[in-house]
Protein backbone atom coordinates (compact mmCIF):
# COMPACT_ATOMS: atom_id res chain seq x y z
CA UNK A 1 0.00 0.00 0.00
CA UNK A 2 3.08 2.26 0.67
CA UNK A 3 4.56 2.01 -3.15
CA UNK A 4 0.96 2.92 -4.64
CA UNK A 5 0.44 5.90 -2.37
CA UNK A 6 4.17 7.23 -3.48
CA UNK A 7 3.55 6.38 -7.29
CA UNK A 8 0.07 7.93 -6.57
CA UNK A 9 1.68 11.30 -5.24
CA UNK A 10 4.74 11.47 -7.26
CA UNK A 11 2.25 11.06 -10.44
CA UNK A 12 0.32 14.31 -9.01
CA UNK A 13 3.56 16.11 -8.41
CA UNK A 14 4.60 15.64 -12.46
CA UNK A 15 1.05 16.59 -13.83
CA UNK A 16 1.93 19.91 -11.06
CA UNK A 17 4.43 20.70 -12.80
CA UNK A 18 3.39 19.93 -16.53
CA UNK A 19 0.52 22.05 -15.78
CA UNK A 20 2.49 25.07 -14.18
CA UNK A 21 4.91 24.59 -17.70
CA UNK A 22 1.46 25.11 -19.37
CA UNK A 23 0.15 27.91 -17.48
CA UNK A 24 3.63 29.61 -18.04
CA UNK A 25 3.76 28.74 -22.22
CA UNK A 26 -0.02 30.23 -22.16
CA UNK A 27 1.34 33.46 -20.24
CA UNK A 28 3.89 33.51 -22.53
CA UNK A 29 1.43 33.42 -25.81
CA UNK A 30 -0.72 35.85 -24.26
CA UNK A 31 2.41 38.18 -24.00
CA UNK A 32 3.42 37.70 -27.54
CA UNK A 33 0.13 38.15 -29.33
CA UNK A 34 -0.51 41.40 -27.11
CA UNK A 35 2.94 42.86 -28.50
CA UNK A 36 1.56 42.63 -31.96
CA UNK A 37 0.21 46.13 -32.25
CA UNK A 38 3.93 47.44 -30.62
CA UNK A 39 5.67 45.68 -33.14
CA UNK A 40 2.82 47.19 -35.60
CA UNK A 41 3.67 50.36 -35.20
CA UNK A 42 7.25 50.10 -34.79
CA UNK A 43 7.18 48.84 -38.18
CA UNK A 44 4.66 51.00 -39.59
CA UNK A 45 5.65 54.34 -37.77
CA UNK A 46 9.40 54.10 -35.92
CA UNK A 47 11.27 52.00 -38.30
CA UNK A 48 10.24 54.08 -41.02
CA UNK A 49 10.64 57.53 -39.20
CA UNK A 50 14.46 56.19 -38.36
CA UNK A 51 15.29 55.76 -42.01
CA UNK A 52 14.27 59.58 -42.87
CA UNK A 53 15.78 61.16 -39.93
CA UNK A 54 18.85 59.38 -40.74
CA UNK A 55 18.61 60.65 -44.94
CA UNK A 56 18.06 63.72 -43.73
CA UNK A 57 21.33 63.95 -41.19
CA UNK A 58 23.03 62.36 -44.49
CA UNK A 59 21.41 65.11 -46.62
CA UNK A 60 21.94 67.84 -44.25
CA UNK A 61 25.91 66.55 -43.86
CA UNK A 62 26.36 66.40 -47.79
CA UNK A 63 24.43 70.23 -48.14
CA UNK A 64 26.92 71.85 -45.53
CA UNK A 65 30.17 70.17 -46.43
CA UNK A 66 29.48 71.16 -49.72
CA UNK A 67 29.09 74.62 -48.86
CA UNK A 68 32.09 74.92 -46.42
CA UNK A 69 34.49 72.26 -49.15
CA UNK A 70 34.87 70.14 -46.51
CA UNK A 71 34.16 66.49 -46.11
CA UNK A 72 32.01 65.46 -42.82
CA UNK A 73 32.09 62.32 -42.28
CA UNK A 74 32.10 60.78 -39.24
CA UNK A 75 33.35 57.37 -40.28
CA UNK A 76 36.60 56.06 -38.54
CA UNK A 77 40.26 55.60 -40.14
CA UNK A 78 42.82 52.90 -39.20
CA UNK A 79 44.03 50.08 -39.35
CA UNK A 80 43.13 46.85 -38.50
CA UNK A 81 45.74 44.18 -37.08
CA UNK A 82 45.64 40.89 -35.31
């Protein structure tokens, strides 16, 4: 009677934690899907808004080292070595 009562409990403690592993992988789906509209609008709106603040930095670079003769480019020189 012993053995069955511990198979009996340790079977309850596994299907406790497959079912907390469940109610966390749910949470986790619930998360996700409520992020869609964020990642919406980051694409839609952000991403976008990014790309034509950095054209216009490029732009506005190209427009005023043109007028001064001067390149402005912020890039690095050197060398690379092992």
């Amino acid at each position: 009677m012993g053995a069955g009562w511990a198979l009996h409990v340790a079977a309850h403690v596994t299907i406790t934690k497959a079912f907390q592993e469940y109610l966390v992988l749910e949470g986790l789906q619930v998360v996700a899907f409520g992020m869609l509209p964020v990642k919406k609008m980051f694409e839609d709106i952000v991403i976008p808004g990014l790309v034509k603040h950095g054209d216009f930095v490029a732009a506005s670079k190209m427009v005023v080292g043109a007028a001064i003769g001067k390149t402005l480019d912020d890039s690095i020189e050197g060398r690379v070595s092992p």
